[in-house]
Protein backbone atom coordinates (compact mmCIF):
# COMPACT_ATOMS: atom_id res chain seq x y z
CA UNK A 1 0.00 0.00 0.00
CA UNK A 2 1.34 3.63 -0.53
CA UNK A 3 1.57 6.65 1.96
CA UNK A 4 -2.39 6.93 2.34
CA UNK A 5 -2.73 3.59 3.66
CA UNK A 6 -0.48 4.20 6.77
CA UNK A 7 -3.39 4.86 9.26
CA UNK A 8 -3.81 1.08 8.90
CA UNK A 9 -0.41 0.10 10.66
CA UNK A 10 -0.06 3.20 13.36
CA UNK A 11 -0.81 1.67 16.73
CA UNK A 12 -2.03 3.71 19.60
CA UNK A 13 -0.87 4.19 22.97
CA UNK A 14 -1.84 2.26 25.69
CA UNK A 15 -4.88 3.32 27.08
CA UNK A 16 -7.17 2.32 30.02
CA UNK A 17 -9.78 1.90 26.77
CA UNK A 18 -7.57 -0.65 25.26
CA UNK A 19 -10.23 -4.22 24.98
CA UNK A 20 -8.86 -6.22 28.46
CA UNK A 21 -7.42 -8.74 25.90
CA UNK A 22 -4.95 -6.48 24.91
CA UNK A 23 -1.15 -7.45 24.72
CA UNK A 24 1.60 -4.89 25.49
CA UNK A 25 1.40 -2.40 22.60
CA UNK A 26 3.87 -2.19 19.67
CA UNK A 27 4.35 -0.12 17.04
CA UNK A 28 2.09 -2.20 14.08
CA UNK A 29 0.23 -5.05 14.39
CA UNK A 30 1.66 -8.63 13.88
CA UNK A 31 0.27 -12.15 13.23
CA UNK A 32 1.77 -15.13 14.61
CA UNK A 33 -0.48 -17.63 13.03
CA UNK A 34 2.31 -18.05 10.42
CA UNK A 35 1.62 -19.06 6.61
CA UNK A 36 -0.83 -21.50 7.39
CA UNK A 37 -4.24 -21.09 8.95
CA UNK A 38 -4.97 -24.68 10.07
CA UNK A 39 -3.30 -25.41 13.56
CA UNK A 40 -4.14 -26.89 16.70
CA UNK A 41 -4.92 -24.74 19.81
CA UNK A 42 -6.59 -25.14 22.77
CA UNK A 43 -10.52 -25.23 23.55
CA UNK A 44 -11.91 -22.40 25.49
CA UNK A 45 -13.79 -19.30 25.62
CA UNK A 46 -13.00 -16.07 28.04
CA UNK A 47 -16.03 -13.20 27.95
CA UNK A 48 -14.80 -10.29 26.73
CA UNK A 49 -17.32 -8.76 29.98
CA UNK A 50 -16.68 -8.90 33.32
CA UNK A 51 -19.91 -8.44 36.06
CA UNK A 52 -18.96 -7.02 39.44
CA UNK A 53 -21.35 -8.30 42.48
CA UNK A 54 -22.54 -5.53 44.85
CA UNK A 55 -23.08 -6.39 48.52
CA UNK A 56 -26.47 -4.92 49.00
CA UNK A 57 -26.04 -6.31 52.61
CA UNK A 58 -23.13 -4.05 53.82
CA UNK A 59 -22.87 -3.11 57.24
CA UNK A 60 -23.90 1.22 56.98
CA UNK A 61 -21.34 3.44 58.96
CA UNK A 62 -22.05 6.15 61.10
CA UNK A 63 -23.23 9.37 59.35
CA UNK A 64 -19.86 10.77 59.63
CA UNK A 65 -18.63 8.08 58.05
CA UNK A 66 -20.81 8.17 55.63
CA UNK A 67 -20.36 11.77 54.99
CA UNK A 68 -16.19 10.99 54.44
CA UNK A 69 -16.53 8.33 51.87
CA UNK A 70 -19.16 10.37 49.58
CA UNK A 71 -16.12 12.96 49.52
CA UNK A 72 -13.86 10.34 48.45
CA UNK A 73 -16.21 8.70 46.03
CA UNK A 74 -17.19 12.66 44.69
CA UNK A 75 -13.40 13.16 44.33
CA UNK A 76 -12.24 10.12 42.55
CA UNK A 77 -15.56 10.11 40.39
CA UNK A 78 -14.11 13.61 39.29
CA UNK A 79 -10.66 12.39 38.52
CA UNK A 80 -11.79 9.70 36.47
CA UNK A 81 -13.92 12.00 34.38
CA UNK A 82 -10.56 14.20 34.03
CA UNK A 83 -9.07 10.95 32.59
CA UNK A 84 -11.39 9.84 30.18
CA UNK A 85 -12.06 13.92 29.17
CA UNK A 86 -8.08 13.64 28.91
CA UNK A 87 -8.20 10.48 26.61
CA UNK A 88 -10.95 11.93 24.43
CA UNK A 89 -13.29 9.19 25.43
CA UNK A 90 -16.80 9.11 25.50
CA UNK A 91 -18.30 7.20 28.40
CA UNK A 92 -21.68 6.25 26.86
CA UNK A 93 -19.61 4.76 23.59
CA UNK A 94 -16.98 2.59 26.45
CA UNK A 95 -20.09 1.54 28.16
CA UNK A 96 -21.91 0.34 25.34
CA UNK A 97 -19.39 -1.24 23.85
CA UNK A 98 -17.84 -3.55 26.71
CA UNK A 99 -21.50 -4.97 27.33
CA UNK A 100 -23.44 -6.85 24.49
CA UNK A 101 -27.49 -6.27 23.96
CA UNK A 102 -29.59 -9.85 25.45
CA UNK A 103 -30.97 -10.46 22.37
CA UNK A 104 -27.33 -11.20 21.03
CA UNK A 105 -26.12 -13.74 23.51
CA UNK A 106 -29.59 -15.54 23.80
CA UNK A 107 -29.80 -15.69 19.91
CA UNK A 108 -26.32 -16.43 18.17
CA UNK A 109 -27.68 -16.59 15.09
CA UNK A 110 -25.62 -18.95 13.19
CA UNK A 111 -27.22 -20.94 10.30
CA UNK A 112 -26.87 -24.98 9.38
CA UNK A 113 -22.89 -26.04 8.76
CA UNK A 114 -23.89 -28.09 5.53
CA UNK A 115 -26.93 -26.27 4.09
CA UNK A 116 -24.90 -23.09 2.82
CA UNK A 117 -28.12 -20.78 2.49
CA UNK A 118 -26.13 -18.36 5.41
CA UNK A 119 -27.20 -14.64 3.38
CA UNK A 120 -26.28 -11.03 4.79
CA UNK A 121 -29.22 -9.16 6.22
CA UNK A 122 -31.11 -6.64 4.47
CA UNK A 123 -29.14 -4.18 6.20
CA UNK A 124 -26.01 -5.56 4.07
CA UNK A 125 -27.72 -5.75 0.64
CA UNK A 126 -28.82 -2.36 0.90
CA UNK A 127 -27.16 1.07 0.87
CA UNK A 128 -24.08 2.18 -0.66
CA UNK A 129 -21.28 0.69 1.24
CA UNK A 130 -19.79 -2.44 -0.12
CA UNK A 131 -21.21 -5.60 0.31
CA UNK A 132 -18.29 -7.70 2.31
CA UNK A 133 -17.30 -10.11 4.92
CA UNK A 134 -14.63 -11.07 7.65
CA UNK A 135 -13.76 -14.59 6.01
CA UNK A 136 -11.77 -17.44 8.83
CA UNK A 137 -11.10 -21.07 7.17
CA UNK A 138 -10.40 -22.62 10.36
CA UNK A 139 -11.30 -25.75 12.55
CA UNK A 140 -12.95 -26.10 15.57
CA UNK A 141 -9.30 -26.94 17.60
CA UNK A 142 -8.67 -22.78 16.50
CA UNK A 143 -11.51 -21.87 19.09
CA UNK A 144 -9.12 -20.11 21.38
CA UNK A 145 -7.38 -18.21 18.66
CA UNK A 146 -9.87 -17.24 16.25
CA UNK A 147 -11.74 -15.93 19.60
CA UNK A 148 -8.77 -13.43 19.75
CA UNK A 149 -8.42 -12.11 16.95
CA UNK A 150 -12.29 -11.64 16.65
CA UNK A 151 -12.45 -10.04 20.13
CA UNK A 152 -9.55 -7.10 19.17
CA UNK A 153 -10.68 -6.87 15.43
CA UNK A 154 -14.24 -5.99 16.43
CA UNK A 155 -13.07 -3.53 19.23
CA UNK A 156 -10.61 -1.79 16.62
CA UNK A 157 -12.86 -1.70 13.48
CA UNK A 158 -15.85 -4.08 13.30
CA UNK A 159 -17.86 -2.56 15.71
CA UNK A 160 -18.05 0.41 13.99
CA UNK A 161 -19.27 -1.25 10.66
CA UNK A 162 -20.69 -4.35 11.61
CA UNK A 163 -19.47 -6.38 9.23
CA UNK A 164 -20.70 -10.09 9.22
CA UNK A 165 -18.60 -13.13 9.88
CA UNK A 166 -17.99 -15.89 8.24
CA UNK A 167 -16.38 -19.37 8.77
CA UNK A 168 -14.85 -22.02 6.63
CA UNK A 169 -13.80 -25.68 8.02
CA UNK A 170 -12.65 -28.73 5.66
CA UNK A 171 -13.60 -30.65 8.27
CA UNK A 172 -16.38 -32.74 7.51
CA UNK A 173 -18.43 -32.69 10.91
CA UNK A 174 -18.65 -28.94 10.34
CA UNK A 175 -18.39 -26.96 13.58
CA UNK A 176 -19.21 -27.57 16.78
CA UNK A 177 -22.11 -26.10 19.18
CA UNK A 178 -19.57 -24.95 21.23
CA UNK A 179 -17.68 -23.02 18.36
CA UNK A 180 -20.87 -21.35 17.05
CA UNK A 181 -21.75 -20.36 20.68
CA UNK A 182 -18.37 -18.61 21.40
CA UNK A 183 -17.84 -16.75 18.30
CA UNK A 184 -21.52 -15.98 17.84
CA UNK A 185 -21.77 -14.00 21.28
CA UNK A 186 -18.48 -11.95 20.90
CA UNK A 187 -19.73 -9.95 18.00
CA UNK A 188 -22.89 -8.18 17.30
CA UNK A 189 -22.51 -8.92 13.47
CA UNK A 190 -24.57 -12.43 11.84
CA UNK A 191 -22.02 -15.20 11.91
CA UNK A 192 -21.81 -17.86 9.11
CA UNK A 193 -20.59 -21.52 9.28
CA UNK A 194 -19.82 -23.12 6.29
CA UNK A 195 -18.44 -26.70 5.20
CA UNK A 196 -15.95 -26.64 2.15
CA UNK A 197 -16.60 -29.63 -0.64
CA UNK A 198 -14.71 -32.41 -0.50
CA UNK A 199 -13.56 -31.92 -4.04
CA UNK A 200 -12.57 -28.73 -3.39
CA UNK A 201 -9.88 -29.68 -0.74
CA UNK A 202 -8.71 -33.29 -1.86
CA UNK A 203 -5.79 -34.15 -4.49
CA UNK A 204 -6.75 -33.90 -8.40
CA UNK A 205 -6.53 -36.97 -10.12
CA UNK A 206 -4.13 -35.48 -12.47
CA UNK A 207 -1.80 -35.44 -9.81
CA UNK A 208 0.86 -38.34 -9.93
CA UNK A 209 0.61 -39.91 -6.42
CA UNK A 210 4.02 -41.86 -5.92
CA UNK A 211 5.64 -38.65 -7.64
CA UNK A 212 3.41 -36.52 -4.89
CA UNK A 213 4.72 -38.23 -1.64
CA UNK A 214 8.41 -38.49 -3.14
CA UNK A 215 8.93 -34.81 -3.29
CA UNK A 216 7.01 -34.39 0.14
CA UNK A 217 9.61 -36.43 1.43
CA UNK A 218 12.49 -34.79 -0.32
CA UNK A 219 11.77 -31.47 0.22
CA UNK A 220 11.14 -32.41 4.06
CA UNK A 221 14.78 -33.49 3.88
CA UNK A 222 16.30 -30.54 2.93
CA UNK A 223 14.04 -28.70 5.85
CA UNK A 224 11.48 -26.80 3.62
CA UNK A 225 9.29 -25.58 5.86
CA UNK A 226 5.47 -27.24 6.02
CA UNK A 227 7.07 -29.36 3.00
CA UNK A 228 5.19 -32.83 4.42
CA UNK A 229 2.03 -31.17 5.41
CA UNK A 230 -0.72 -31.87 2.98
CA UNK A 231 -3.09 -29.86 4.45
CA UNK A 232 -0.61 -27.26 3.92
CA UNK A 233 -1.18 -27.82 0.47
CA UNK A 234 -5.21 -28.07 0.41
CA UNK A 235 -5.29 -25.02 1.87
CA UNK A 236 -2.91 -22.71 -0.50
CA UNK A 237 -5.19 -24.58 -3.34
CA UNK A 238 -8.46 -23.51 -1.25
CA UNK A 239 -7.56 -20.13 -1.09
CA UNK A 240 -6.02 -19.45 -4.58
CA UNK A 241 -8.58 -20.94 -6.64
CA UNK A 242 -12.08 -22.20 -4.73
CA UNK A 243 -12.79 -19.74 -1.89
CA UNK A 244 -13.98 -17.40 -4.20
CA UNK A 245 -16.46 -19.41 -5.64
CA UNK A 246 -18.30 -20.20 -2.16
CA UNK A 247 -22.35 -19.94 -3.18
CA UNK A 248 -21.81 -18.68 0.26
CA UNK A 249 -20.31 -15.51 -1.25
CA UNK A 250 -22.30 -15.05 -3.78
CA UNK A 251 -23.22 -11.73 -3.79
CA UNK A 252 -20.27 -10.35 -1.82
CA UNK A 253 -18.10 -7.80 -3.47
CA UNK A 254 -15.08 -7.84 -0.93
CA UNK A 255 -13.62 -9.78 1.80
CA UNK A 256 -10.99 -9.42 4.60
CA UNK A 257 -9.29 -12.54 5.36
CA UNK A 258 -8.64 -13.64 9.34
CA UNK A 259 -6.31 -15.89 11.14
CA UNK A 260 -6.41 -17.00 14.53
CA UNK A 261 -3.60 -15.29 17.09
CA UNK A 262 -3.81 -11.74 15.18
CA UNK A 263 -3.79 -9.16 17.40
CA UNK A 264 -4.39 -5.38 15.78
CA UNK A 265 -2.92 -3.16 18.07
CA UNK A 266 -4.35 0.22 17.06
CA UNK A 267 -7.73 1.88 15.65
CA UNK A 268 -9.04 1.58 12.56
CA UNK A 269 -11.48 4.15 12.07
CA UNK A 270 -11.57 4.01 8.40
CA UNK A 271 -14.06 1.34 6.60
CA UNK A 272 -11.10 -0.07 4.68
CA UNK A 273 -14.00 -1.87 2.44
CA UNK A 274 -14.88 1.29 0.94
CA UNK A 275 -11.41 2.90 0.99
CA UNK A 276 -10.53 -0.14 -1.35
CA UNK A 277 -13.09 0.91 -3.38
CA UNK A 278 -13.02 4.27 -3.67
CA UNK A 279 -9.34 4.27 -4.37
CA UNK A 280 -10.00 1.32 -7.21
CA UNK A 281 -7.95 -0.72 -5.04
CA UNK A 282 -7.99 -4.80 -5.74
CA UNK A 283 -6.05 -6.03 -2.95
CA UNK A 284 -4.14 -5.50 -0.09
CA UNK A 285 -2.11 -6.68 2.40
CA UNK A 286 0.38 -6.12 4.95
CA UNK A 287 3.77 -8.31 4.92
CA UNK A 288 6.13 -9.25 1.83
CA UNK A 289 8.76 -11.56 2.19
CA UNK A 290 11.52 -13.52 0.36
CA UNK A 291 10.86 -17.12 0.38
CA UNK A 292 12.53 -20.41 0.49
CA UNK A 293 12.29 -20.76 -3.26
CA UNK A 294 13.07 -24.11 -3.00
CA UNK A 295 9.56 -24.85 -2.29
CA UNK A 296 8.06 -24.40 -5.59
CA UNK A 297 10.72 -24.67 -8.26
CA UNK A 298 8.13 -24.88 -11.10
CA UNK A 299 6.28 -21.62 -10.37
CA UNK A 300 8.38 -19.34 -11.80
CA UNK A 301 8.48 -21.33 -15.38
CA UNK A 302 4.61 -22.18 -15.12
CA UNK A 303 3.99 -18.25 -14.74
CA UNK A 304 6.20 -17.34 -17.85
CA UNK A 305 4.81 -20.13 -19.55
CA UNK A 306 1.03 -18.39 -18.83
CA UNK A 307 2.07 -14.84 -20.20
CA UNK A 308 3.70 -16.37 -23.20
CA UNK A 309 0.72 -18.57 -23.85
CA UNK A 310 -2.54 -15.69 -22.76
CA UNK A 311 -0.76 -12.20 -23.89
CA UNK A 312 -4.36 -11.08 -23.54
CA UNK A 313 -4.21 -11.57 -19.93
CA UNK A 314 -1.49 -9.66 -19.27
CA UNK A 315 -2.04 -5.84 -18.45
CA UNK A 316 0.09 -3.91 -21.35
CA UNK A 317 1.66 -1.94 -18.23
CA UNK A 318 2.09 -4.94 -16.64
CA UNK A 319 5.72 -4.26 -14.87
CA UNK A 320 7.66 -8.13 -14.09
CA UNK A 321 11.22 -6.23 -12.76
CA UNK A 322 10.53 -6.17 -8.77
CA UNK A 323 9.75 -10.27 -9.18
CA UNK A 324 12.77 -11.03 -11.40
CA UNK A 325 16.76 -11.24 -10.34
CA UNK A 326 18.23 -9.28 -13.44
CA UNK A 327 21.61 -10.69 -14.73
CA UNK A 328 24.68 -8.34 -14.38
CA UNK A 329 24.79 -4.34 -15.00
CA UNK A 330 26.25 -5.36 -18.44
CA UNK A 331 23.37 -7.03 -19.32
CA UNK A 332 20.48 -5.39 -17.91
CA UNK A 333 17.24 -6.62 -17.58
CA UNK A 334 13.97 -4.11 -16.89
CA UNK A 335 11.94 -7.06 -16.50
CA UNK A 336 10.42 -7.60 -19.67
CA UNK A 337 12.29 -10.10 -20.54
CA UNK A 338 11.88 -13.05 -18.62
CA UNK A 339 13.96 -15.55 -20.28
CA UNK A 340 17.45 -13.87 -18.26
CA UNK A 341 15.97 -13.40 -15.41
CA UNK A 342 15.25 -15.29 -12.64
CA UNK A 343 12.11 -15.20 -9.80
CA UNK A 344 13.33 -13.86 -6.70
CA UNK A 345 11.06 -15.71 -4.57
CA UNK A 346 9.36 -12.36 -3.50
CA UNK A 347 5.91 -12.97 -1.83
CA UNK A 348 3.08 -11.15 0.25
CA UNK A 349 1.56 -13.31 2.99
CA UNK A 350 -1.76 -13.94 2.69
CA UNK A 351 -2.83 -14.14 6.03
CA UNK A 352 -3.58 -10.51 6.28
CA UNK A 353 -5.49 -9.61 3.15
CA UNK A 354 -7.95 -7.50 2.01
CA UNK A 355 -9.73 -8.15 -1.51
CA UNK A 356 -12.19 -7.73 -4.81
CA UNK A 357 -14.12 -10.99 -5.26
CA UNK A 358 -14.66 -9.68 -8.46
CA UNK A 359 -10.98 -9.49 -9.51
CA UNK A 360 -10.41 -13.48 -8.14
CA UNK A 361 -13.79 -14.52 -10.52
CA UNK A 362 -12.17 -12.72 -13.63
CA UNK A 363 -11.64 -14.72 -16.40
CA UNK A 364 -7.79 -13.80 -16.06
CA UNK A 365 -7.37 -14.72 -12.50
CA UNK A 366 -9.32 -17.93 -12.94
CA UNK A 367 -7.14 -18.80 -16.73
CA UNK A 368 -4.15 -18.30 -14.28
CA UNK A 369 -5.42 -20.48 -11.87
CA UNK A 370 -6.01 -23.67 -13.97
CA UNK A 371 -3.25 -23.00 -15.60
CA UNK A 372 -1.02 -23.69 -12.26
CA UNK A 373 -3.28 -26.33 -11.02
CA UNK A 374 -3.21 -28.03 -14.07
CA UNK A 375 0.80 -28.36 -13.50
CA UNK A 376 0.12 -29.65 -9.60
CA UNK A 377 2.52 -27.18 -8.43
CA UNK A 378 0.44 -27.05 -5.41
CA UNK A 379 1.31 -30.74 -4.59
C-alpha cells in the first residue's frame, strides 16, 4: 500500500480503553499464526465482559462516616472524568461497547454447517457501502485463537461497521455447538458456518501420487518448511482458486481474510472496504517476504509459460522487474524479458489480506489459476 494507507499500521498508545485482551502495545500489528491457517490450539472461551457483584447487605457506617466516603467517592468520580475527558473518550460509547445487547447472547444466530443458504441481512444488501465479509477457514481446535483475533478486530474496526462473519472448516463434521456459541456472542454482526466440498480440498486426479509423496519427502529433507504437510497444500489450493467461488459468497463484493492469534494493536477508524473501493484498489495486504524458493521450483516457469501462452491476460503496463533477479549491470534486464531473469522468490503473505471478489472470478485470475493447477505445483 502507498503513503495513504499508513493509518492502517499506526498503533495507539496504551490506554485504560484498550479491549482487556490487549497485549503490550507495539508499534504495528503482527500475526503469529504463520503461513498456514490450520493449527491446533486449545478449547476455550473467556467473555470479553466482566460483572462485578454488589453487597447490598453491607454493614452502613455512622453518618460521619458516611459523609467521608461520599467525599472520596465525589473526588475520585471527578478524577476519572478528568481521565477519560483527557483520553478523548466518550463514556456512553466505552459503556456500550464492553456490554453486548440480550438479544445477542440468547440468539447467536448462526445458520446450518452443511446447508450453505447463510445470506447477509437486508441491512447488508442495501445502501451504498460495499457488500463484504470477515472470512476465517479454520477448525474447531482454532476456538481459542480465532476468539482473539475476533475479540480485538471488532473492538478496533468491526464494531463500527458491523461487518458479518464468516467461517470455513474442511472438516467434515462442520463446527461444533460450542464453536458457534463462542464466536456468535463476541460480536454483534450475523455469523456464518460453512463446510468446504470435498472436491474442493482433496488431491486432483491429475496429480501423480508416488511422484506426490516423493517430493514431500524430499523437500522435508532438505528442511522446507510445512514441505510434508498436505493440508498445507489443500489449503494454498483452497484459497487461490475455490474460496472465491463459495455460493456462500455469492453476492459479496469484498472480503478481509482472518487468522487466529492476530492481534491489531491500534484503531481503525476508516471502513477499509470502501477505501478499497473508492481508491480502485484490488487487494491489499500487509507483509512481503523472500521465500525459500526451494519450495516451488516450477512456479516461476509455469507463470512465464502463462504470459507467453494468454498475452491477452497480461495488463500492457504490466511491470515483471521487482519479481525477477536481473543478470549483471552489463546485461540489464527491466523485466520484460523473462527468459534472463530469474524469480526472486518475492511474496506477500496472505494471512492478512484484504480483496475484490470480483478481480479473483475474472476470467484472467481464474485462466491463471487452472493453468497452475493443471501443472500440480500445489502438490
Amino acid at each position: 500500500m502507498d503513503a495513504s494507507s499508513s493509518t492502517i499500521y499506526c498503533a495507539s498508545e496504551p490506554s485504560e480503553n484498550d479491549p482487556p485482551s490487549s497485549p503490550p502495545f507495539a508499534r504495528s500489528f503482527t500475526s503469529s499464526s504463520g503461513p498456514s491457517p490450520v493449527k491446533a490450539g486449545a478449547h476455550g472461551y473467556d467473555s470479553r465482559t466482566r460483572s462485578r457483584r454488589r453487597d447490598d447487605d453491607a454493614p452502613r457506617g455512622r453518618r460521619g462516616c458516611n459523609s467521608t466516603a461520599f467525599r472520596i467517592i465525589a473526588l475520585l468520580t471527578l478524577m476519572l472524568l478528568a481521565i477519560c475527558l483527557h483520553l478523548g473518550t466518550d463514556l456512553s460509547t466505552t459503556a456500550a461497547s464492553s456490554t453486548k445487547p440480550a438479544s445477542v447472547l440468547s440468539n447467536p444466530g448462526f445458520r446450518s454447517d452443511n446447508n450453505h443458504s447463510a445470506r447477509l441481512s437486508p441491512s447488508h444488501s442495501q445502501g451504498k457501502r460495499p457488500k463484504a465479509a470477515l472470512i476465517s477457514l479454520v477448525r474447531n481446535a482454532d476456538l481459542e485463537g480465532i476468539l482473539q483475533s475476533m475479540r480485538q478486530l471488532e473492538y478496533r474496526w468491526n464494531r463500527r461497521y458491523g461487518y458479518p462473519w464468516m467461517f470455513f472448516t474442511e472438516e467434515r463434521s462442520g463446527f461444533s455447538e460450542a464453536f458457534k456459541n463462542a464466536t456468535s456472542a463476541i460480536t454483534s454482526s450475523s455469523t456464518h458456518y460453512h463446510t468446504i466440498p470435498p472436491e474442493h480440498w482433496s488431491t486432483p486426479e491429475w496429480v501423480d501420487g508416488s511422484l506426490h509423496r516423493d517430493s514431500l519427502g524430499y523437500l522435508e529433507g532438505l528442511g522446507v518448511g510445512k514441505a510434508g504437510m498436505l493440508s498445507y497444500r489443500h489449503m494454498c489450493r483452497w484459497n487461490s482458486g475455490f474460496f472465491y467461488l463459495h455460493e456462500a459468497l455469492e453476492g459479496l463484493e469484498r472480503y478481509w481474510r482472518v487468522e487466529p492469534d492476530v492481534h491489531f494493536l491500534c484503531d481503525v477508524e476508516e471502513d477499509l472496504f470502501e477505501a478499497m473501493r473508492r481508491r480502485g484498489w484490488k487487494y491489499a495486504f500487509n507483509m512481503g517476504i523472500l521465500d525459500d524458493g526451494r519450495g516451488f521450483v516450477g512456479l516461476w516457469k509455469a507463470t512465464v509459460d502463462f504470459a507467453r501462452r494468454h498475452p491477452e491476460h497480461i495488463h500492457p503496463d504490466a511491470d515483471w522487474s521487482w519479481l525477477v533477479d536481473t543478470p549483471p549491470p552489463e546485461h540489464p534486464n527491466d523485466g520484460s524479458d523473462t527468459s534472463t531473469g530469474t524469480y526472486n522468490a518475492c511474496q506477500f503473505f496472505s494471512n492478512f489480506e484484504l480483496g475484490s471478489l470480483e478481480f479473483f472470478r475474472s476470467d484472467a485470475y481464474q485462466a491463471f489459476f487452472h493453468h497452475l493447477d493443471q501443472t500440480g505445483g500445489f502438490f
